[in-house]
N, C-alpha and C. Protein backbone atom coordinates (compact mmCIF):
# COMPACT_ATOMS: atom_id res chain seq x y z
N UNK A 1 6.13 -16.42 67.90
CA UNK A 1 6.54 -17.38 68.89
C UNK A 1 6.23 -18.77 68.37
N UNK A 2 7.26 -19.43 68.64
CA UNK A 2 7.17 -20.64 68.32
C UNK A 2 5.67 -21.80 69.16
N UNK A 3 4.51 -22.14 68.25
CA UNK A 3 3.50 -22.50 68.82
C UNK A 3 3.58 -23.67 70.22
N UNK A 4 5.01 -24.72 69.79
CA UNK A 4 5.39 -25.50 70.66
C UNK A 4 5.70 -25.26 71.66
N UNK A 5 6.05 -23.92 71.74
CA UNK A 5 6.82 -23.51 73.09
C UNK A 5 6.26 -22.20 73.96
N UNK A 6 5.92 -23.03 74.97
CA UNK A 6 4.50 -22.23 75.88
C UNK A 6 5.05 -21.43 76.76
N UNK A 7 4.88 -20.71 77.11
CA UNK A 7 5.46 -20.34 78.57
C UNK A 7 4.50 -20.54 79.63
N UNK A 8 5.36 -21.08 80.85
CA UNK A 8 4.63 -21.06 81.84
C UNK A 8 4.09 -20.60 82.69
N UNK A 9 3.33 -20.87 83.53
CA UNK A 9 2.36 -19.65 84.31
C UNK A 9 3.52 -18.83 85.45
N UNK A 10 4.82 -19.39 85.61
CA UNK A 10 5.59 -18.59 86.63
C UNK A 10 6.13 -17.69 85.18
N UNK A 11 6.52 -18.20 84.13
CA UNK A 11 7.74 -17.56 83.42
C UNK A 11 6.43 -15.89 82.84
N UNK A 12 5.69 -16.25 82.29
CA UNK A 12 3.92 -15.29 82.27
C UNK A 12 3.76 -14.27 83.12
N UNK A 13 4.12 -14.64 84.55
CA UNK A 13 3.72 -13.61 85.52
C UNK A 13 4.82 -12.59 85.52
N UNK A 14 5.88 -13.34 85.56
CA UNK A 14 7.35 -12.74 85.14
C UNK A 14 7.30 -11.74 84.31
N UNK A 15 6.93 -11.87 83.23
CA UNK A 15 6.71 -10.79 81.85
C UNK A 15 6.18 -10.18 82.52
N UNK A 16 4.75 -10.26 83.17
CA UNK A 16 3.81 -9.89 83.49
C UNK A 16 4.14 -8.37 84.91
N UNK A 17 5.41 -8.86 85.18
CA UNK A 17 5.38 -8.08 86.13
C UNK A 17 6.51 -7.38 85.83
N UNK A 18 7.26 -7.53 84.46
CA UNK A 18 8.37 -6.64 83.94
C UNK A 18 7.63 -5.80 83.13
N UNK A 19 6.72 -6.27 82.36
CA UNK A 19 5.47 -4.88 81.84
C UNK A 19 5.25 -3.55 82.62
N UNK A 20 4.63 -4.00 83.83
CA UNK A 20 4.32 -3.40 84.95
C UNK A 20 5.14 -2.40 85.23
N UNK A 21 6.45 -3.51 85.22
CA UNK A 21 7.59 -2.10 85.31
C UNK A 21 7.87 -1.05 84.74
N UNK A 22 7.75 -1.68 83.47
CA UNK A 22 8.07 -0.76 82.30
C UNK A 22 7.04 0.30 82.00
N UNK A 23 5.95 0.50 82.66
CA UNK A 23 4.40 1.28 82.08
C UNK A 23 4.35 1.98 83.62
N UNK A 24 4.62 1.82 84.86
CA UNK A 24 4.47 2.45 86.25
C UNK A 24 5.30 3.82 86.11
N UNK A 25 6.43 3.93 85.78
CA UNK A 25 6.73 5.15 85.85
C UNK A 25 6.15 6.66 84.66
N UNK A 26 5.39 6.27 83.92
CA UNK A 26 4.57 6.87 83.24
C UNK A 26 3.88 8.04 83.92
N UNK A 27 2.78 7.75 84.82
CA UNK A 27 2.47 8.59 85.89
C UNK A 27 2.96 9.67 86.13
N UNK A 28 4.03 9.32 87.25
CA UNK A 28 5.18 10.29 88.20
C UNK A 28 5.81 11.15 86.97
N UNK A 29 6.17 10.65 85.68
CA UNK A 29 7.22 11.53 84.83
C UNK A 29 5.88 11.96 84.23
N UNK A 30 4.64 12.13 83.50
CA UNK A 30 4.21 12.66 82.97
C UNK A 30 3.72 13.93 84.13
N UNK A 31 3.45 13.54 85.62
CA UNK A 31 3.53 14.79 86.80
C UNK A 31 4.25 15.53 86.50
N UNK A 32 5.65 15.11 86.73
CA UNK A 32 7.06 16.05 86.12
C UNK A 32 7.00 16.75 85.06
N UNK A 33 6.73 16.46 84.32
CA UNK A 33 6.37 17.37 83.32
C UNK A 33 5.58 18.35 83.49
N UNK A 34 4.62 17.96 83.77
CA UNK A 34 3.11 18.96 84.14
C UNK A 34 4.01 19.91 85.06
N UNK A 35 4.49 19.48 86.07
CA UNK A 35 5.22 20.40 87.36
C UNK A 35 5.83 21.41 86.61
N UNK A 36 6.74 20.69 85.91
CA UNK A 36 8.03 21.36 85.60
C UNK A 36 8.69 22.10 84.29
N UNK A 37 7.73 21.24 83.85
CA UNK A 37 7.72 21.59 82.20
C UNK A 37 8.40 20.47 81.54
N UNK A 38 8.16 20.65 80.29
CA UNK A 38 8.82 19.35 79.18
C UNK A 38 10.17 19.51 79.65
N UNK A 39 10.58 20.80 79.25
CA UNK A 39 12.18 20.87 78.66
C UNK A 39 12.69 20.48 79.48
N UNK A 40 12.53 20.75 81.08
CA UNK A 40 12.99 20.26 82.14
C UNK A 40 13.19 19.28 82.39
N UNK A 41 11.81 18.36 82.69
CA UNK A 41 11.87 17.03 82.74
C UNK A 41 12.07 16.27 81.90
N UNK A 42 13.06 16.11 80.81
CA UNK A 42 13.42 15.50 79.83
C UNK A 42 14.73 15.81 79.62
N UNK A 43 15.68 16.28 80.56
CA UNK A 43 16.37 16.54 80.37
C UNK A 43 17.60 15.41 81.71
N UNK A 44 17.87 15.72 82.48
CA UNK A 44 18.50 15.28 83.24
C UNK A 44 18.28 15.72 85.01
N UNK A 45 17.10 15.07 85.32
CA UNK A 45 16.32 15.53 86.35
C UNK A 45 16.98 14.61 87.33
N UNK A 46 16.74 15.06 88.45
CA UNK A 46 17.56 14.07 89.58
C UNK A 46 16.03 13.31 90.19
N UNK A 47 16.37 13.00 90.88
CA UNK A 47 15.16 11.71 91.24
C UNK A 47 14.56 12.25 92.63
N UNK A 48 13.98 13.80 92.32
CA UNK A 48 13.67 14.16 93.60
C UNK A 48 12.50 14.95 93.09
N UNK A 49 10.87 14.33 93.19
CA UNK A 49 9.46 14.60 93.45
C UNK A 49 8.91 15.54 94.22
N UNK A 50 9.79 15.89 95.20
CA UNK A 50 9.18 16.22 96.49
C UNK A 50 8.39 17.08 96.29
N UNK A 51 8.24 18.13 94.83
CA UNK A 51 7.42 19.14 94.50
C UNK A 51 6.23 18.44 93.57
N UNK A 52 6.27 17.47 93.42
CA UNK A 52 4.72 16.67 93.05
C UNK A 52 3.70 16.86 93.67
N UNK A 53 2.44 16.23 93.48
CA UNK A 53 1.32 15.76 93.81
C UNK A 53 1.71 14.18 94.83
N UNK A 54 1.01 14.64 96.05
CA UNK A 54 1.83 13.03 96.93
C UNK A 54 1.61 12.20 96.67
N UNK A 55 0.50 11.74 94.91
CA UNK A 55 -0.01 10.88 94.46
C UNK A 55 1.42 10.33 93.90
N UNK A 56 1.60 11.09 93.07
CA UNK A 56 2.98 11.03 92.16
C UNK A 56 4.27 10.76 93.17
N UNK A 57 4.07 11.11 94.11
CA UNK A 57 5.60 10.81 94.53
C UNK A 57 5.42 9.19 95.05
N UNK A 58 4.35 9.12 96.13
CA UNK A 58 3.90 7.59 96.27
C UNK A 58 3.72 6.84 95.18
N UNK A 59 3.39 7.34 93.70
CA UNK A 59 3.77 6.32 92.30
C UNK A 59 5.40 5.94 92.18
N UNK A 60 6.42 7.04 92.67
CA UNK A 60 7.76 6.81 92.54
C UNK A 60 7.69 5.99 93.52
N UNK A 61 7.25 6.10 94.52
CA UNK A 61 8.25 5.33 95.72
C UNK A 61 7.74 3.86 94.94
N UNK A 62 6.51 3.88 94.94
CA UNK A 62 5.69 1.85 94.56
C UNK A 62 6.40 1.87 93.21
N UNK A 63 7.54 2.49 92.08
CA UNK A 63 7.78 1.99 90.96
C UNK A 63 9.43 1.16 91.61
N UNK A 64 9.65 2.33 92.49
CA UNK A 64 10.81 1.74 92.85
C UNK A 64 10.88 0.68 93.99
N UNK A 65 10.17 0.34 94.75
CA UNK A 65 10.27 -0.68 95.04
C UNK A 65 9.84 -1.96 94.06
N UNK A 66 8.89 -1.73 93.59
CA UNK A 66 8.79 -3.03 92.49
C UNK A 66 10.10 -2.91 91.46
N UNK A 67 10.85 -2.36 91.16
CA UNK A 67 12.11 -2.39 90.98
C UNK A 67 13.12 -3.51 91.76
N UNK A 68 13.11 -2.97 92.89
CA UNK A 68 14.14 -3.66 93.76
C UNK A 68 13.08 -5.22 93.92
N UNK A 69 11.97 -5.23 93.94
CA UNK A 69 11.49 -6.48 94.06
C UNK A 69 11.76 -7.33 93.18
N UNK A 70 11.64 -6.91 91.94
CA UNK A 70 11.78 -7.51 90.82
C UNK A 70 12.63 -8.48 90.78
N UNK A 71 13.51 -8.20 91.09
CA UNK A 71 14.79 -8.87 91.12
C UNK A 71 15.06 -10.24 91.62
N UNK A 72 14.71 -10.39 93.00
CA UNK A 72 14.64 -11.22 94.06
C UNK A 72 13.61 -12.15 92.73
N UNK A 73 12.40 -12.16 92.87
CA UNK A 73 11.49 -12.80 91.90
C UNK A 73 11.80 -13.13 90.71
N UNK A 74 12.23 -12.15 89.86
CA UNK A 74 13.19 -12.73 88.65
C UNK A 74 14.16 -14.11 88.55
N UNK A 75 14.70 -13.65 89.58
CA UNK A 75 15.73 -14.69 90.26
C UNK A 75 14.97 -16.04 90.61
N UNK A 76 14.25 -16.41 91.17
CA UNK A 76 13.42 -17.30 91.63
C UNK A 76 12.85 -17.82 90.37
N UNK A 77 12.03 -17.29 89.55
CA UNK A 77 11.25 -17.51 88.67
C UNK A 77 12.39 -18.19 88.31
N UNK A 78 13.43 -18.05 87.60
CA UNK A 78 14.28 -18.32 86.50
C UNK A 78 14.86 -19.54 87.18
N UNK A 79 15.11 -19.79 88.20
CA UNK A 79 16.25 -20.92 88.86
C UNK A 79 15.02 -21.52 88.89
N UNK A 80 13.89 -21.77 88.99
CA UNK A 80 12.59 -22.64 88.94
C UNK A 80 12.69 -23.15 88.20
N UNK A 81 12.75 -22.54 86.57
CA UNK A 81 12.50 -22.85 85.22
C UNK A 81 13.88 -23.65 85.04
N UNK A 82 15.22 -23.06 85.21
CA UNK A 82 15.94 -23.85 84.47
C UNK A 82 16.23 -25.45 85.53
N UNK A 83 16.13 -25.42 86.54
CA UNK A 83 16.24 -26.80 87.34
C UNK A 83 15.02 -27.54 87.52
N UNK A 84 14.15 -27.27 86.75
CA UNK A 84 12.77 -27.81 86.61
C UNK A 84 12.00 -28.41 87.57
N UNK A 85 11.92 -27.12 88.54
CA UNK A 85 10.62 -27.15 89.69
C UNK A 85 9.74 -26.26 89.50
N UNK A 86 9.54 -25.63 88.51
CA UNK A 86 8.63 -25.02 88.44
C UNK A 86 7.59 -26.29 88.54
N UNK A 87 6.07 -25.97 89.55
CA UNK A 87 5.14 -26.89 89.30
C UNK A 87 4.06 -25.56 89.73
N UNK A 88 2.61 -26.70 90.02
CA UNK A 88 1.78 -25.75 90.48
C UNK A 88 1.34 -24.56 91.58
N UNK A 89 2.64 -24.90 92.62
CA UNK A 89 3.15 -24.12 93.41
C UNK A 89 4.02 -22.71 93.10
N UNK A 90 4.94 -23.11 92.59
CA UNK A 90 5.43 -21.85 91.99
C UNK A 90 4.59 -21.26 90.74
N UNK A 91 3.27 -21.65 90.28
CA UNK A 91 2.87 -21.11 89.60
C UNK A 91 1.63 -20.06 90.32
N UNK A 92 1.44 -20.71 92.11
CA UNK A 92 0.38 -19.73 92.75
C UNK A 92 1.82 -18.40 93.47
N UNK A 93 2.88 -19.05 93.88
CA UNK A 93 3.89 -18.10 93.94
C UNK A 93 3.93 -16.38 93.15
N UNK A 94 4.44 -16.89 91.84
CA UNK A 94 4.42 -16.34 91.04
C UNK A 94 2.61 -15.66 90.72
N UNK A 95 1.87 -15.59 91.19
CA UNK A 95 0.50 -14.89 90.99
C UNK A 95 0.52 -14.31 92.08
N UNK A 96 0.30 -14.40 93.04
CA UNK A 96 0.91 -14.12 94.21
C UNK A 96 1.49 -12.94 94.19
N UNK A 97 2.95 -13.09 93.83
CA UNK A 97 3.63 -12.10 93.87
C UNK A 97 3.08 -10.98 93.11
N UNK A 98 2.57 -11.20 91.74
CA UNK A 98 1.75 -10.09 90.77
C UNK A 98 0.86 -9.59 91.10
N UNK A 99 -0.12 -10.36 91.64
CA UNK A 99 -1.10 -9.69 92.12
C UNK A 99 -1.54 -8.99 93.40
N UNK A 100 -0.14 -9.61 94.41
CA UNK A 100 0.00 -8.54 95.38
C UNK A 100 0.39 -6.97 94.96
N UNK A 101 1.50 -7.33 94.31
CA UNK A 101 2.17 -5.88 93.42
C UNK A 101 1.07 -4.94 93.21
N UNK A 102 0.27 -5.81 92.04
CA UNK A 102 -0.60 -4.47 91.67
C UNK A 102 -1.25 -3.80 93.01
N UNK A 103 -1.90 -5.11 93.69
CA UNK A 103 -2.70 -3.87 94.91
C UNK A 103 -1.88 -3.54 95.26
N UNK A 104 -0.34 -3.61 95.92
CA UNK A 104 0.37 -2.96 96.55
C UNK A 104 0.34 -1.73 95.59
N UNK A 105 0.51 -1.87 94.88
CA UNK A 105 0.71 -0.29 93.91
C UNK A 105 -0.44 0.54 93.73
N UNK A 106 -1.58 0.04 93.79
CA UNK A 106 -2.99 0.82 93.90
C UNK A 106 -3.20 1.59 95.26
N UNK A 107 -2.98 0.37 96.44
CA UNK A 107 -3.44 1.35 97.25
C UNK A 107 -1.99 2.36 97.73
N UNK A 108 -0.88 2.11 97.00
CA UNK A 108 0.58 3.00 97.73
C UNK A 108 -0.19 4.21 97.18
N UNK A 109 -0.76 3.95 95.51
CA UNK A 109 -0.95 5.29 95.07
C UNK A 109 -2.10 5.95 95.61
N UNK A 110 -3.10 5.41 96.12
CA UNK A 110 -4.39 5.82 97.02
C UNK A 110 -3.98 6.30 98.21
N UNK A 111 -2.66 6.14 99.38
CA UNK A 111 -2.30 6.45 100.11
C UNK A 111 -3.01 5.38 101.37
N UNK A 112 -2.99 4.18 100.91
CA UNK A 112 -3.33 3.23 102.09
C UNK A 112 -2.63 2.84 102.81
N UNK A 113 -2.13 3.12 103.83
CA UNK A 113 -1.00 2.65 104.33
C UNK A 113 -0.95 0.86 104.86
N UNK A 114 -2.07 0.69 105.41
CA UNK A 114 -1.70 -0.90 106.34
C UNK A 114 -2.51 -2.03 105.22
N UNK A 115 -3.54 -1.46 104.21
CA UNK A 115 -3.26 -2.64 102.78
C UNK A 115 -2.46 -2.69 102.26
N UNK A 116 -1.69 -1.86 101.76
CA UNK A 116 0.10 -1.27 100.93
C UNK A 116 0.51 -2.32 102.17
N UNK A 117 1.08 -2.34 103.13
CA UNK A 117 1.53 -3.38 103.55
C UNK A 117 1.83 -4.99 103.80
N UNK A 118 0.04 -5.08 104.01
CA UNK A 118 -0.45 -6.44 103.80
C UNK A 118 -0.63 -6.72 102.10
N UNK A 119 -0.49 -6.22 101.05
CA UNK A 119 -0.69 -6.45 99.62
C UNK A 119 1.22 -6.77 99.48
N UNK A 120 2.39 -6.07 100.13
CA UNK A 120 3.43 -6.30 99.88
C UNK A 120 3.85 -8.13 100.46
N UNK A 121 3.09 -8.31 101.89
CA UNK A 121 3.45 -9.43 102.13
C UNK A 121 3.09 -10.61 101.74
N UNK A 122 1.71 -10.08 100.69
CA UNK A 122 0.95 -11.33 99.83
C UNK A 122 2.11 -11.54 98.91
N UNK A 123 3.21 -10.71 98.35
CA UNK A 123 3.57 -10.56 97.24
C UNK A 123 4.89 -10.99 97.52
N UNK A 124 5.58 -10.85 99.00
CA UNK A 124 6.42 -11.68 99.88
C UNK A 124 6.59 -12.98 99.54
N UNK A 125 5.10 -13.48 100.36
CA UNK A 125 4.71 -15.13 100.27
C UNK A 125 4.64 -15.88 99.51
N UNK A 126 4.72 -14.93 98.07
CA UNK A 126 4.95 -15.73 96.62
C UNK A 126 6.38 -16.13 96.55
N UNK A 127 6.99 -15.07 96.86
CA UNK A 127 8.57 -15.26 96.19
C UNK A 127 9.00 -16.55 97.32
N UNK A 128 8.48 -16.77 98.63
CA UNK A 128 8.75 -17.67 99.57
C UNK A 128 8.48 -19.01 98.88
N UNK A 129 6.93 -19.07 98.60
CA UNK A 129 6.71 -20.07 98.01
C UNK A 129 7.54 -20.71 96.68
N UNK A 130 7.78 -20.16 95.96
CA UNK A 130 9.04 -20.60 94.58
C UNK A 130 10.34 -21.10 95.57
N UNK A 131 10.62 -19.95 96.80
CA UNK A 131 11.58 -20.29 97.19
C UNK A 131 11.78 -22.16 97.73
N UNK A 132 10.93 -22.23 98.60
CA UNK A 132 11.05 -23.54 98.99
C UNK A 132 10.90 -24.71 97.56
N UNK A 133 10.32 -24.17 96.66
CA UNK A 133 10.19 -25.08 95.60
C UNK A 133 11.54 -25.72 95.19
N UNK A 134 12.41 -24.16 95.11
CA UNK A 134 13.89 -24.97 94.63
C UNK A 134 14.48 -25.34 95.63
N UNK A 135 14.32 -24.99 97.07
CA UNK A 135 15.31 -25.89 97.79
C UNK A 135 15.10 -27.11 97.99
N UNK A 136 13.79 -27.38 98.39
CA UNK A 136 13.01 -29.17 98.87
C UNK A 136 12.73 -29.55 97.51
């Protein structure tokens, strides 16, 4: 990487929370396996757990919503960066949003139900916060 060129603490969390993505479904498919066997689960499995561990299936449900979250935030992050509002606001946004995620994903997989909730709306209030950044 070019030393001049930093990334910023929204564009950081960003990575930060496409990692996440990329390493969460690990879990649930290495279950699948265990369940089902290699050959099986490596083959062309349909997207149905229901014979897991409810640890594992609550890992699917929290991979896939940070999936669909992703997005919305991606989006934000990026229209920050290129119209240049990213400031120190969208940089607590963007933490925010990550670090709700993870607890949201700790306690989905612990089976917490009303922190899993309140950890999703910390992670809400981020993407809000970027939001108003680019409109005002």
């Amino acid at each position: 990487m070019n030393p001049e060129i930093a990334l910023s603490v929204d564009l950081r969390y960003l990575v930060y929370t496409a990692l996440l993505s990329l390493l969460i479904w690990i879990p649930y498919v290495a279950a699948n396996a265990a369940t089902k066997g290699v050959g099986r689960a490596m083959g062309y499995p349909t997207a149905e757990y229901g014979d897991l561990a409810e640890w594992a299936q609550r890992t699917y449900r929290a991979h896939m919503n940070l999936v669909e979250n992703l997005v919305p935030f991606a989006a934000l992050v990026l229209v920050a960066h290129v119209i240049g509002a990213a400031n120190e606001l969208t940089a607590l946004g963007a933490r925010l949003f990550f670090w709700g995620r993870i607890v949201q994903i700790a306690v989905q997989i612990l089976g917490v139900p009303w922190l899993r909730t309140l950890a999703f709306l910390v992670g809400w209030i981020g993407n809000l916060i970027i939001l108003v950044q680019i409109l005002y």
